[in-house]
Protein backbone atom coordinates (compact mmCIF):
# COMPACT_ATOMS: atom_id res chain seq x y z
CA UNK A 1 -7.55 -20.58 19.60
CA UNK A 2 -8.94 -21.51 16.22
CA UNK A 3 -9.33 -19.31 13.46
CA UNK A 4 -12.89 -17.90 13.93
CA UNK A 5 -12.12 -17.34 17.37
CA UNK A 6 -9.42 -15.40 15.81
CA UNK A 7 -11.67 -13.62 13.57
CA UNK A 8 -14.02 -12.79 15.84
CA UNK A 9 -11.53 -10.80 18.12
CA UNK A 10 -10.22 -9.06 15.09
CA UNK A 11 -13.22 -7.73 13.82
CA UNK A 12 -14.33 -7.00 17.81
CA UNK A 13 -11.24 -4.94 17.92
CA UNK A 14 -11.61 -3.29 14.01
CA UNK A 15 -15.34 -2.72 15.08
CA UNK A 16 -13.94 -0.30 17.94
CA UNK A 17 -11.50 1.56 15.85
CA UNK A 18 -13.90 1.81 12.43
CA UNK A 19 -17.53 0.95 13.70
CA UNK A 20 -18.97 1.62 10.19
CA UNK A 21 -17.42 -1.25 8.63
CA UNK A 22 -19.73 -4.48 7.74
CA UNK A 23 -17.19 -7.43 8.44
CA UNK A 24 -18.93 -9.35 6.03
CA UNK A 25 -18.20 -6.92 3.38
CA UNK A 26 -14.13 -7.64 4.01
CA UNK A 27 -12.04 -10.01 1.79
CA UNK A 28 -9.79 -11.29 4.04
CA UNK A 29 -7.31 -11.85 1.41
CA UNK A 30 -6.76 -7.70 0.56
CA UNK A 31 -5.02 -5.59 2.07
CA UNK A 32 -6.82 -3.80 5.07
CA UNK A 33 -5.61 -0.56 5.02
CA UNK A 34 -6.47 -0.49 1.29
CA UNK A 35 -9.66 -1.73 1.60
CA UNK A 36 -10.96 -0.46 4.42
CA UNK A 37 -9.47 3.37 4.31
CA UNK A 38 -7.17 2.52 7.53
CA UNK A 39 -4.54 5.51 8.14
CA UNK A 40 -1.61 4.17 10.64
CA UNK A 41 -2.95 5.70 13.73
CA UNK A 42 -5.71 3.41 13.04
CA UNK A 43 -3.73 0.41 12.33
CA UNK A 44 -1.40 0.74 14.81
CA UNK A 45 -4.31 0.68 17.20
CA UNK A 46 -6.06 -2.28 15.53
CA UNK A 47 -2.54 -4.00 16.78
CA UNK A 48 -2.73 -2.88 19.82
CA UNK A 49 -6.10 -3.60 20.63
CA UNK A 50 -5.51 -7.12 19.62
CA UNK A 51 -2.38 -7.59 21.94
CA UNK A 52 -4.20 -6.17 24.59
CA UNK A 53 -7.10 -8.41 24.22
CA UNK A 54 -5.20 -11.76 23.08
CA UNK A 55 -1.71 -11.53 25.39
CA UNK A 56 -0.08 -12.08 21.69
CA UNK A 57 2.65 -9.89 21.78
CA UNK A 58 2.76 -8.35 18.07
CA UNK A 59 6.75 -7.65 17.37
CA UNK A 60 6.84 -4.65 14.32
CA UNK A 61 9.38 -7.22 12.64
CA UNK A 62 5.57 -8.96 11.97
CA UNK A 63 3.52 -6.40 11.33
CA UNK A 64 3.44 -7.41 7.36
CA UNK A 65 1.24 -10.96 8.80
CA UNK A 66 -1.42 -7.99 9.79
CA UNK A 67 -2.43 -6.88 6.66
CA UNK A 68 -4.93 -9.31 6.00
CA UNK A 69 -7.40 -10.71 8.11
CA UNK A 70 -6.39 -14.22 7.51
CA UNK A 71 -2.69 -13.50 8.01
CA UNK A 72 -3.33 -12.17 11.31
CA UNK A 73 -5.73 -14.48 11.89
CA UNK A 74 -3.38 -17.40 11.06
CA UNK A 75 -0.77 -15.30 13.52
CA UNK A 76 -2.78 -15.11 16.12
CA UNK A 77 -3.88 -19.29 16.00
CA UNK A 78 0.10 -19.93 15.82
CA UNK A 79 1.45 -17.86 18.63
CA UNK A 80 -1.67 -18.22 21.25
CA UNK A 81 -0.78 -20.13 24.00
CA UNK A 82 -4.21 -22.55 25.05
């Protein structure tokens, strides 16, 4: 996995939980919760949805790599197994 393969599933999966929000609009350096208005119902299904769809299990001790679209994108390149 590369890291607009990445990306992609990331914003596939944010698209489901939030389908009003333009991924080109997101700085994938911020904060998402901040930016996009996510409560933690919402991010903790963003997670899951990702495990589910990746295989990457998501331990909470690194949840903090999630809050930005290129730290979990950068997780997600490092612990998928191709």
């Amino acid at each position: 996995m590369n890291i607009q393969e990445a990306e992609t599933i990331i914003f596939r999966v944010l698209s489901e939980i939030a389908p009003e929000i333009d991924p080109a609009s997101v700085d994938h350096d911020l904060d998402l919760t901040e930016q996009l208005d996510l409560d933690s119902i919402d991010y903790l299904n963003w997670m899951l949805g990702i495990d589910q769809l990746t295989g990457i299990d998501i331990p909470q001790r690194e949840v903090s790599a999630f809050l930005t679209i290129q730290g979990a994108a950068a997780y997600l390149v490092a612990h998928a197994s191709d």
